[in-house]
Protein backbone atom coordinates (compact mmCIF):
# COMPACT_ATOMS: atom_id res chain seq x y z
CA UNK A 1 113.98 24.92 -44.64
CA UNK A 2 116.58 22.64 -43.71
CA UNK A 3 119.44 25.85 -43.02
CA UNK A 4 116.86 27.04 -40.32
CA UNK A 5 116.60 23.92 -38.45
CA UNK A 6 119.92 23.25 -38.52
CA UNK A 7 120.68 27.22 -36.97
CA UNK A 8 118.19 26.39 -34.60
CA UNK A 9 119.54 23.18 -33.20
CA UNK A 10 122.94 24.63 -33.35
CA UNK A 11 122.13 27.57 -30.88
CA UNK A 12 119.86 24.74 -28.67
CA UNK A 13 123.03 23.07 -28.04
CA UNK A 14 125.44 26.21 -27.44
CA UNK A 15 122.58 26.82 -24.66
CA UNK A 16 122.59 23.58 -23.04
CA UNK A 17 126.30 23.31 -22.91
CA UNK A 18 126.52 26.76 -21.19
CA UNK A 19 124.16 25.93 -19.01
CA UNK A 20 125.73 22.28 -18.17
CA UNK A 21 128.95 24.20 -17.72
CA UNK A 22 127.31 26.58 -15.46
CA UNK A 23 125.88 24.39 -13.48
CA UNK A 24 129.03 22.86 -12.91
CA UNK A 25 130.79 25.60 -11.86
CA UNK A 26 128.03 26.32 -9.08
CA UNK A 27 128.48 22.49 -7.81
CA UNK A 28 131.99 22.64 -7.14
CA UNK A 29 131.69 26.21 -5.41
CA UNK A 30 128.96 24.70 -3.38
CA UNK A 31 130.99 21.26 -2.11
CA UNK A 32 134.58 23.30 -2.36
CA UNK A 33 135.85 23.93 1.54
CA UNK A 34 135.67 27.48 2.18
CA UNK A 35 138.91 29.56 2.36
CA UNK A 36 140.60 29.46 5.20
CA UNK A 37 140.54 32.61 7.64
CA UNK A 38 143.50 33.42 9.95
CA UNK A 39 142.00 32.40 13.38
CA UNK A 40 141.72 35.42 15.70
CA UNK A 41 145.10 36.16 18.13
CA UNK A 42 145.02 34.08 21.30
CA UNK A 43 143.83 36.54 24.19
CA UNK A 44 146.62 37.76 26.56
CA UNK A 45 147.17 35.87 29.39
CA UNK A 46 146.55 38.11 32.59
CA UNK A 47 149.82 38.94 33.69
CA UNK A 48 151.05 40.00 30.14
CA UNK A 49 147.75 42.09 30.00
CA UNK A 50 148.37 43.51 32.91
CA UNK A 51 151.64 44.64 32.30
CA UNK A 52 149.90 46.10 28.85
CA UNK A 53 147.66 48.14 31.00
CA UNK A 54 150.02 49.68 33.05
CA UNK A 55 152.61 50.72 30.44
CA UNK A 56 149.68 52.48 28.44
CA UNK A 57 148.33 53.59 31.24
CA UNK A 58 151.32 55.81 32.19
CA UNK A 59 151.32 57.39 28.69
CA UNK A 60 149.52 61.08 29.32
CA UNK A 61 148.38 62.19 25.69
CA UNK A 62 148.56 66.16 27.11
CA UNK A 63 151.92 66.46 28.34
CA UNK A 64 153.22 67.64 25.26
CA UNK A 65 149.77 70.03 24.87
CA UNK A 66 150.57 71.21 28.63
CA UNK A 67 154.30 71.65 28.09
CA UNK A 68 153.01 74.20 25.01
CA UNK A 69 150.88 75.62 27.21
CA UNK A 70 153.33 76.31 29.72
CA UNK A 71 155.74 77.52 27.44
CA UNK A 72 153.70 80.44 25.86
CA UNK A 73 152.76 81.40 29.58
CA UNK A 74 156.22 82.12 30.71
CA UNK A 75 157.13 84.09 27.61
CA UNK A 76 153.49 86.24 28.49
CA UNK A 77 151.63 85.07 26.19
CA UNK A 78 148.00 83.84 26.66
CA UNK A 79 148.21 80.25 25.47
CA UNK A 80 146.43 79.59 21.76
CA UNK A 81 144.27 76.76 23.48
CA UNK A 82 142.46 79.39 25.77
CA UNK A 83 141.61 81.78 22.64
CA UNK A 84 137.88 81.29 23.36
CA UNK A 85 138.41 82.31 27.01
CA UNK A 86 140.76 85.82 26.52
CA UNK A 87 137.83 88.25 26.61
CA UNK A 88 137.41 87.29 30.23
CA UNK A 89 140.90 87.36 30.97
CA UNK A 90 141.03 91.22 30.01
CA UNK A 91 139.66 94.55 32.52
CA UNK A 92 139.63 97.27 29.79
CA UNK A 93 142.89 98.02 28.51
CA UNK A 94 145.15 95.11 30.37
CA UNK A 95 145.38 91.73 31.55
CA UNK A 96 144.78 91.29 35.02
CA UNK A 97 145.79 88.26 36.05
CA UNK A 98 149.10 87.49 37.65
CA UNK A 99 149.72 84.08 38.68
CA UNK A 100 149.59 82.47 42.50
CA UNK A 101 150.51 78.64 43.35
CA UNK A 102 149.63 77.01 46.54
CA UNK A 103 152.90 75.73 47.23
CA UNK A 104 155.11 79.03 46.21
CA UNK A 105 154.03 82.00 48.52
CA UNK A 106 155.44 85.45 47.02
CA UNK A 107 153.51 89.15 47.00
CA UNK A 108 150.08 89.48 45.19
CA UNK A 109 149.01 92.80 43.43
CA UNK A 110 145.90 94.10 45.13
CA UNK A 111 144.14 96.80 42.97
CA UNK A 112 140.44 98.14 42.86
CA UNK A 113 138.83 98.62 46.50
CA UNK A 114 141.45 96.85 48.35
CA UNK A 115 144.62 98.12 47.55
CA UNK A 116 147.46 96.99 49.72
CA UNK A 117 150.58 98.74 49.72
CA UNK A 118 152.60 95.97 50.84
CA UNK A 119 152.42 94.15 47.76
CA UNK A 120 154.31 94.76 44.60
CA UNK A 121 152.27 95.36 41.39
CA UNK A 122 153.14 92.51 39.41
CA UNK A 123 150.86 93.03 36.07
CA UNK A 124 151.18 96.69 34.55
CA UNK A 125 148.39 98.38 31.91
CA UNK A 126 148.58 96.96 28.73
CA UNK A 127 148.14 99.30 25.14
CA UNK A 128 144.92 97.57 23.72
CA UNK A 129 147.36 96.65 20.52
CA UNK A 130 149.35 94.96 22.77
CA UNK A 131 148.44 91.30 24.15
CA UNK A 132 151.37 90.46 26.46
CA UNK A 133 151.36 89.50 29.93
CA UNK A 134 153.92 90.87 31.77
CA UNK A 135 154.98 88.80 34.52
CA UNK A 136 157.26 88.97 38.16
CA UNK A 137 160.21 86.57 37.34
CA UNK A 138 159.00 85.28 40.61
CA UNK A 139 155.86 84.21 38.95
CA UNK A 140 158.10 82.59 35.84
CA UNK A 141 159.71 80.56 38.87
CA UNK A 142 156.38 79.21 40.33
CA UNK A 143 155.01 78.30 37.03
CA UNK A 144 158.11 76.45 36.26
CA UNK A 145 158.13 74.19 39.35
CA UNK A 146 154.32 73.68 38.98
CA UNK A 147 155.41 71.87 36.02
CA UNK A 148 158.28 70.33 37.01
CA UNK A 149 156.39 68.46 39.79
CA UNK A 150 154.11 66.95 36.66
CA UNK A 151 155.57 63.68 37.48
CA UNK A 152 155.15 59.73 38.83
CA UNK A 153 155.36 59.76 42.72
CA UNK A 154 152.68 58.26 44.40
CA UNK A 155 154.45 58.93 47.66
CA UNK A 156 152.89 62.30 47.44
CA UNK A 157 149.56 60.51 49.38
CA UNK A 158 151.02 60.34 52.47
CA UNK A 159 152.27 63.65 52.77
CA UNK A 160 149.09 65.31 51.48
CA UNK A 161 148.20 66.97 55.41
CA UNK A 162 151.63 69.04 55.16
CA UNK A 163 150.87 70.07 51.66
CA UNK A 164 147.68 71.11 52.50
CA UNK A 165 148.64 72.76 55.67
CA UNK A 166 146.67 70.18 57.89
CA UNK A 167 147.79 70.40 61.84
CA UNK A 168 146.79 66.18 61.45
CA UNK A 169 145.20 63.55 59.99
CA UNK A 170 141.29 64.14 59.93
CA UNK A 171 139.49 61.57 62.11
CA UNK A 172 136.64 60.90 60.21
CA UNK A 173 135.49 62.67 56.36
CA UNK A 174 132.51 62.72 54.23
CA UNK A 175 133.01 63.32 50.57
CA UNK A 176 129.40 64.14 49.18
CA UNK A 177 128.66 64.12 45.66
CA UNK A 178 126.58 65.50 43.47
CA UNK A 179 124.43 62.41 41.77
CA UNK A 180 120.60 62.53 41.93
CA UNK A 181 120.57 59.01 44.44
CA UNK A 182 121.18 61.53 47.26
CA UNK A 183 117.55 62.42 47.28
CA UNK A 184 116.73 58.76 47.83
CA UNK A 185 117.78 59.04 51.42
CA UNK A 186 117.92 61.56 54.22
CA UNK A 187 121.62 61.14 55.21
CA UNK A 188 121.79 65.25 55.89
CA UNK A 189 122.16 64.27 59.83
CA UNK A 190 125.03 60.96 58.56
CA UNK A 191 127.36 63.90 56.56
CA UNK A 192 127.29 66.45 59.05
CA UNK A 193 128.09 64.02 61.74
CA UNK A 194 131.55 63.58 60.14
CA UNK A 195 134.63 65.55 61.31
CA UNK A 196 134.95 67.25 57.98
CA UNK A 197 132.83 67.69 54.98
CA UNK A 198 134.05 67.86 51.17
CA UNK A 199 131.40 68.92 48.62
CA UNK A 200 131.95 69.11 44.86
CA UNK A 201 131.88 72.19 42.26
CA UNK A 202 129.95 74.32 44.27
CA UNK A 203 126.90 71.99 44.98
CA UNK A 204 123.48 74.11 46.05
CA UNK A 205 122.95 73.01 49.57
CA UNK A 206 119.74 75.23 50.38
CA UNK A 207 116.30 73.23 50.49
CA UNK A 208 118.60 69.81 50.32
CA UNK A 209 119.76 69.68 53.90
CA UNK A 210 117.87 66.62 54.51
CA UNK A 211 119.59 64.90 51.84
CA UNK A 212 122.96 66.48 51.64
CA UNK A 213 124.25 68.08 55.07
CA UNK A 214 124.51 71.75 55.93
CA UNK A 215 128.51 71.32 57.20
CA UNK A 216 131.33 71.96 54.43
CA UNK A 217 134.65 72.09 55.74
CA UNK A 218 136.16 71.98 52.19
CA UNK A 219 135.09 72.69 48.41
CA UNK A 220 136.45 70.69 45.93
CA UNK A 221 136.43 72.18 42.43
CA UNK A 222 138.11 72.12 38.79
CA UNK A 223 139.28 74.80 37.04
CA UNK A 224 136.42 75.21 34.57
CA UNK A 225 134.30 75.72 37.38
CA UNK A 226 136.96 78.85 38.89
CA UNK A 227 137.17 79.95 35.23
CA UNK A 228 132.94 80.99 35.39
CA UNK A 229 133.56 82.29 38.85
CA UNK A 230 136.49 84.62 37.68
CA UNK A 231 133.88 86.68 35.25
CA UNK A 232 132.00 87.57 38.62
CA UNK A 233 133.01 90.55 40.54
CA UNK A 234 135.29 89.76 43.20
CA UNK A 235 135.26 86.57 41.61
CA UNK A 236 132.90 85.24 43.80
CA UNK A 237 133.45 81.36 44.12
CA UNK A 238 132.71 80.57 47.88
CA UNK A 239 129.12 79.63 48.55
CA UNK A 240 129.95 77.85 51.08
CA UNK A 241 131.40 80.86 53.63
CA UNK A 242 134.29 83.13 53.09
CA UNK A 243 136.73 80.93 55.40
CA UNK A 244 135.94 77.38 53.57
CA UNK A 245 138.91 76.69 52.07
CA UNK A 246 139.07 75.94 48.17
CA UNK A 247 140.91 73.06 47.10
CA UNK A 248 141.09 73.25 43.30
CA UNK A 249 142.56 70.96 40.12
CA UNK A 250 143.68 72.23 36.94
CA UNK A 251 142.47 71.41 33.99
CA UNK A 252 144.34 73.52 31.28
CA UNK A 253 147.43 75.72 32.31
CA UNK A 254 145.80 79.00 31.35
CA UNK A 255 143.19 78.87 34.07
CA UNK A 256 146.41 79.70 36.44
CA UNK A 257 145.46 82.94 35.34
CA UNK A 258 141.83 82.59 37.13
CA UNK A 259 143.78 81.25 40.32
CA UNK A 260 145.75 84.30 40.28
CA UNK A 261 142.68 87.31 39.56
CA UNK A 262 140.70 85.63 42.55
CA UNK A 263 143.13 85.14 44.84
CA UNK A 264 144.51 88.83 44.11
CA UNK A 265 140.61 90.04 44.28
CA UNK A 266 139.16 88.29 46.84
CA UNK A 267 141.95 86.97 49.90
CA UNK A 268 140.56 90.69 51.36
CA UNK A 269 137.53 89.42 52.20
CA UNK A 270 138.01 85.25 52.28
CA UNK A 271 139.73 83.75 54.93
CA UNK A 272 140.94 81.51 53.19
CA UNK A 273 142.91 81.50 49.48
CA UNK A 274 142.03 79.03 46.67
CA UNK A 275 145.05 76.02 46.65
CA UNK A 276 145.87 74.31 43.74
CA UNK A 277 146.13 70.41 44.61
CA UNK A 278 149.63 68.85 44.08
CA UNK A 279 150.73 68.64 40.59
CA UNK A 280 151.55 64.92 41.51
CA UNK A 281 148.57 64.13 42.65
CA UNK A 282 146.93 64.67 39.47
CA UNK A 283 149.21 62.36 37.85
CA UNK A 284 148.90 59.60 40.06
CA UNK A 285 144.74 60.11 39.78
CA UNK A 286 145.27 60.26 35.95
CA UNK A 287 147.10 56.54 35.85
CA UNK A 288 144.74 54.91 37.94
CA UNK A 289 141.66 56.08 36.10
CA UNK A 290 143.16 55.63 32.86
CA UNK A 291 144.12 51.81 33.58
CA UNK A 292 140.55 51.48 34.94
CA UNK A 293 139.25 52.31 31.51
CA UNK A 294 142.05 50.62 29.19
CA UNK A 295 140.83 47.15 31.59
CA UNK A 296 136.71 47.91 31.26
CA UNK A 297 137.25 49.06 27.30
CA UNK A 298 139.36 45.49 26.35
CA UNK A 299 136.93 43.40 28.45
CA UNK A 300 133.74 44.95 26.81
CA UNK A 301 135.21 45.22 23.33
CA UNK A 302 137.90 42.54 22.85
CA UNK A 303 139.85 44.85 21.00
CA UNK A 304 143.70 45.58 22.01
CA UNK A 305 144.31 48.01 24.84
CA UNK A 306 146.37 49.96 22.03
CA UNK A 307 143.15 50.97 20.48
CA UNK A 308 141.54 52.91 23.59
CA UNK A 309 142.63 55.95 22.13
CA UNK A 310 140.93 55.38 19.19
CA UNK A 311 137.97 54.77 20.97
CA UNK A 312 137.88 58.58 23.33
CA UNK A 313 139.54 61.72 22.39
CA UNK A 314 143.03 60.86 24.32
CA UNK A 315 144.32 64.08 24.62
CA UNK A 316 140.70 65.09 26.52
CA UNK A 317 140.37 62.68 28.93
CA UNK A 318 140.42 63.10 32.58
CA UNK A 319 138.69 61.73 35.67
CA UNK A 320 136.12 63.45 37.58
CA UNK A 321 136.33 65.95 40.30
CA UNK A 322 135.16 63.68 42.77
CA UNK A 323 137.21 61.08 42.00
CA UNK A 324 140.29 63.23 43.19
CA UNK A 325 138.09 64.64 46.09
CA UNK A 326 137.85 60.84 47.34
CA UNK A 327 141.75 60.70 46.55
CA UNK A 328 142.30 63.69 48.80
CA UNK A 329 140.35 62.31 51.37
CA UNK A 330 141.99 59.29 51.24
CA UNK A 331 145.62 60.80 52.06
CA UNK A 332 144.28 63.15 54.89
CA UNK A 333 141.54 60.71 56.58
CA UNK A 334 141.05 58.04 58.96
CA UNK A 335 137.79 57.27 58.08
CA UNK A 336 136.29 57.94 54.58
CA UNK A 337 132.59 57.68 54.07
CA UNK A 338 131.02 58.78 50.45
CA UNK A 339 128.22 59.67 49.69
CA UNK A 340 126.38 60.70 45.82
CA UNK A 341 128.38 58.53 44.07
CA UNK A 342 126.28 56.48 40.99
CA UNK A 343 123.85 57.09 38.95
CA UNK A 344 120.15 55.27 38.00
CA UNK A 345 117.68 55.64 34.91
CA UNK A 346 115.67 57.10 37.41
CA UNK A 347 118.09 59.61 38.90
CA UNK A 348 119.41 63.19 37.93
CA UNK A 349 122.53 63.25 37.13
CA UNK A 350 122.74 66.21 39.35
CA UNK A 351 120.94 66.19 42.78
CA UNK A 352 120.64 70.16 42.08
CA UNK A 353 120.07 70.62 38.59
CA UNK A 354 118.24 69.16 35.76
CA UNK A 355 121.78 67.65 33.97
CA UNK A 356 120.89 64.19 32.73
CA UNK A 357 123.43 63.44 30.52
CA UNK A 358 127.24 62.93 31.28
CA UNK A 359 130.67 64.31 30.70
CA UNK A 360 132.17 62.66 27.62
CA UNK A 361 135.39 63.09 28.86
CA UNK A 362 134.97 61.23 31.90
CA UNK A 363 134.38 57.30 31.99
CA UNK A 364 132.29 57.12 35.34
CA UNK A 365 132.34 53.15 34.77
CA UNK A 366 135.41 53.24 35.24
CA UNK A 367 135.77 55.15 38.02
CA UNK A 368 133.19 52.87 39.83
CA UNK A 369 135.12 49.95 39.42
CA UNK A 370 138.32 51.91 40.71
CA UNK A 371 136.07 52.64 44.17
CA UNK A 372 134.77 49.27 44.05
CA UNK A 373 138.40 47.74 44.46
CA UNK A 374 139.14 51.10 47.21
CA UNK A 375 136.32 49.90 49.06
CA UNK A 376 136.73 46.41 49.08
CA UNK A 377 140.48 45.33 47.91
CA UNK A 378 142.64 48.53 48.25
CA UNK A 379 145.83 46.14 48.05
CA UNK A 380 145.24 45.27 44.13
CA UNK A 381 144.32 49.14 42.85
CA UNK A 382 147.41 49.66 40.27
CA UNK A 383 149.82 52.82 41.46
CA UNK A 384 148.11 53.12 44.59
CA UNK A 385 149.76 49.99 45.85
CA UNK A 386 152.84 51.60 45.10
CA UNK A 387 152.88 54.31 48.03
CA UNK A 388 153.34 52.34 50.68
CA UNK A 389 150.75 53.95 51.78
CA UNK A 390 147.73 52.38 54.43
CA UNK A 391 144.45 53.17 52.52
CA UNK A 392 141.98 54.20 55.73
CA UNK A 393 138.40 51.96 55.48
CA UNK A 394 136.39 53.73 52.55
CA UNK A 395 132.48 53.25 53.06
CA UNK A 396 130.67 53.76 49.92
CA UNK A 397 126.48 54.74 50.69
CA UNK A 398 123.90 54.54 48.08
C-alpha cells in the first residue's frame, strides 16, 4: 500500500511544480514591457511632398504602351491592343481606314457614293489572308509628328485659338455636362445665352431644353465614343448639325483609324471635319489630374504617393472628357461658365440616361478639387501655373 501512496504523491508534486512554473511564466509575460515597434515615418513636410507629387505626377504609365502602339501602326499593322475592335475596322475584303490629323492636311480617299477624283486612294483592297494596312508615306509622316508632340509644354494653352482655327478669343463659353444635377434647374435660357456652347459625348438634347440649352457650337468627345460612331454608316457622329465642329481626344492610337474612315466618309456631307485636340494638351491635362489624385489618395490613405499605382490600374487612367472640354475652354475663352458638373445620391449620373455608376478609370474627386482651385485660386493649380498663361474667371453652377 505504501508504493501507491508514495506514486501518488510523487505525480501531486510534478503537477504543482508545473503549474507553479507556469504560472510564473504567465506573470512575467504579463508585467514584461511590450516589444518595441518602429514608430511610423514622420509625415513629409509640404514642400518635400509637393515636390513628390509633381515628379510622380509627370510619370505617364502608357507612353511606352502608346509608343508600341504607334510603332505597329506605321509598319501597317493593326495594333495587338485593339484586337477586340478589328472586325469593325474591316469593309469585306480590306481595311478601310486611312489616317487624317487635325494639324497635317494632305488628300483623303473618298470611295462609296462620294467619290472624289481629286484625291489619291490611299488604302488599296486587301486579300482576306492578308491583314496589313497599307499606308501613304504621307500618313507615316502625320502619325509620326502626332507622337512626337506627346510632350511637356503647357504653353500650348495660349495658342489653342490658332490650333483650332479660331478667328479670336471667344467672349463668353458654356461647357455643359452631362451629370443628373442639370435637371435640378432650368438653366436652358443661362447656356444658350453664352457666345458658344460645348456639350460632351454626344449628350441627347431633345425634351431637356429647359435644363440643358438647345445651342451647341462645339462637341466634345473621346475616341471610344467615335469608335461606336465609326460602325454606323457614314459614320454618323454629329447630332448636333452637320457644320458643328467635332473636337475629339484620343484615347488609344488605333482609334486614328476611326478619325480617318469618318472623316474620309462623311466631310461630303459635314461642314465641318472631326479635329483631334493637341497632342500636348493631353499631356498637360494628364499631369494636372494625376497630381490631383496622388494629393486626395495620400491625404485619405496616409500611405506614400509611390503607392497610387498600386491603388488604380496606372497604365488605365485618364481624366474625363469634360475635364479637357473645360481645359479647352479655358485657352479659347474670356468667360467660362460650367454647367453639369457633380454628382448627388440623388442624381443620375447621366442627365440622359439611366448610368448610375462611374468610370473606374476616372477619379471625379479629383477632378473636383482641380476645378475647385480653377475657380477659386487658379495661381496654385500645378503645371497650369507654368504657362504664363491668364486663366479667364471660371463660374462653376450647380
Amino acid at each position: 500500500m505504501k508504493r501507491p501512496l508514495r506514486r501518488s504523491f510523487a505525480v501531486l508534486i510534478f503537477v504543482a511544480l508545473v503549474g507553479a512554473a507556469s504560472l510564473s511564466a504567465a506573470v512575467r509575460r504579463a508585467v514584461a514591457p511590450a516589444p518595441s515597434r518602429a514608430p511610423p515615418p514622420p509625415p513629409l513636410d509640404p514642400a518635400r511632398l509637393n515636390a513628390t507629387l509633381l515628379r510622380l505626377a509627370a510619370v505617364d504609365p502608357s507612353e511606352a504602351p502608346l509608343r508600341r502602339d504607334v510603332g505597329e501602326l506605321l509598319e501597317g499593322r493593326l495594333p495587338a491592343s485593339a484586337a477586340r475592335a478589328r472586325s469593325s475596322w474591316r469593309r469585306g475584303d480590306r481595311l478601310v481606314h486611312p489616317l487624317h490629323l487635325h494639324h497635317h492636311r494632305f488628300p483623303l480617299p473618298r470611295r462609296g457614293r462620294y467619290p472624289d477624283e481629286d484625291h489619291d486612294t490611299l488604302l488599296h483592297p486587301l486579300p482576306r489572308h492578308e491583314q496589313q494596312l497599307h499606308i501613304d508615306p504621307a500618313l507615316r509622316r502625320a502619325l509620326r509628328s502626332w507622337h512626337r508632340l506627346r510632350r511637356y509644354d503647357p504653353a500650348v494653352l495660349a495658342g489653342l485659338p490658332s490650333l483650332l482655327s479660331l478667328p479670336g478669343r471667344i467672349p463668353s463659353c458654356a461647357v455643359v455636362g452631362n451629370s443628373g444635377i442639370l435637371l435640378r434647374a432650368h438653366h436652358g435660357a443661362l447656356i444658350d445665352s453664352h457666345d458658344a456652347v460645348f456639350r460632351l459625348n454626344n449628350a441627347r438634347i431633345a425634351g431637356y431644353a429647359a435644363h440643358v440649352g438647345s445651342k451647341t457650337n462645339f462637341s466634345f468627345i473621346n475616341s471610344n465614343i467615335l469608335h461606336l460612331c465609326a460602325r454606323r454608316p457614314g459614320c454618323f457622329c454629329h447630332p448636333y448639325g452637320h457644320g458643328v465642329p467635332i473636337l475629339l481626344y484620343i484615347c488609344q492610337a488605333a482609334h486614328f483609324l476611326d478619325v480617318a474612315a469618318c472623316n474620309a466618309t462623311s466631310s461630303s456631307r459635314h461642314g465641318s471635319p472631326i479635329s483631334v485636340t493637341d497632342a500636348r494638351l493631353d499631356v498637360l491635362c494628364a499631369r494636372i489630374v494625376k497630381y490631383y489624385s496622388l494629393r486626395r489618395f495620400v491625404a485619405e490613405t496616409g500611405r506614400a504617393a509611390e503607392e497610387w499605382d498600386r491603388a488604380h490600374d496606372a497604365a488605365m487612367f485618364h481624366y474625363s472628357s469634360g475635364m479637357q472640354a473645360i481645359m479647352v475652354a479655358v485657352g479659347v475663352c474670356d468667360k467660362v461658365s460650367v454647367f453639369g458638373f457633380g454628382k448627388s445620391s440623388d442624381a443620375k449620373h447621366h442627365y440622359h440616361s439611366n448610368q448610375k455608376a462611374e468610370l473606374d478609370l476616372h477619379d471625379y474627386e479629383a477632378e473636383y478639387a482641380f476645378y475647385h482651385d480653377l475657380a477659386e485660386h487658379p495661381q496654385v493649380v500645378p503645371f497650369l501655373k507654368d504657362a504664363g498663361f491668364a486663366v479667364p474667371p471660371v463660374v462653376f453652377y450647380h
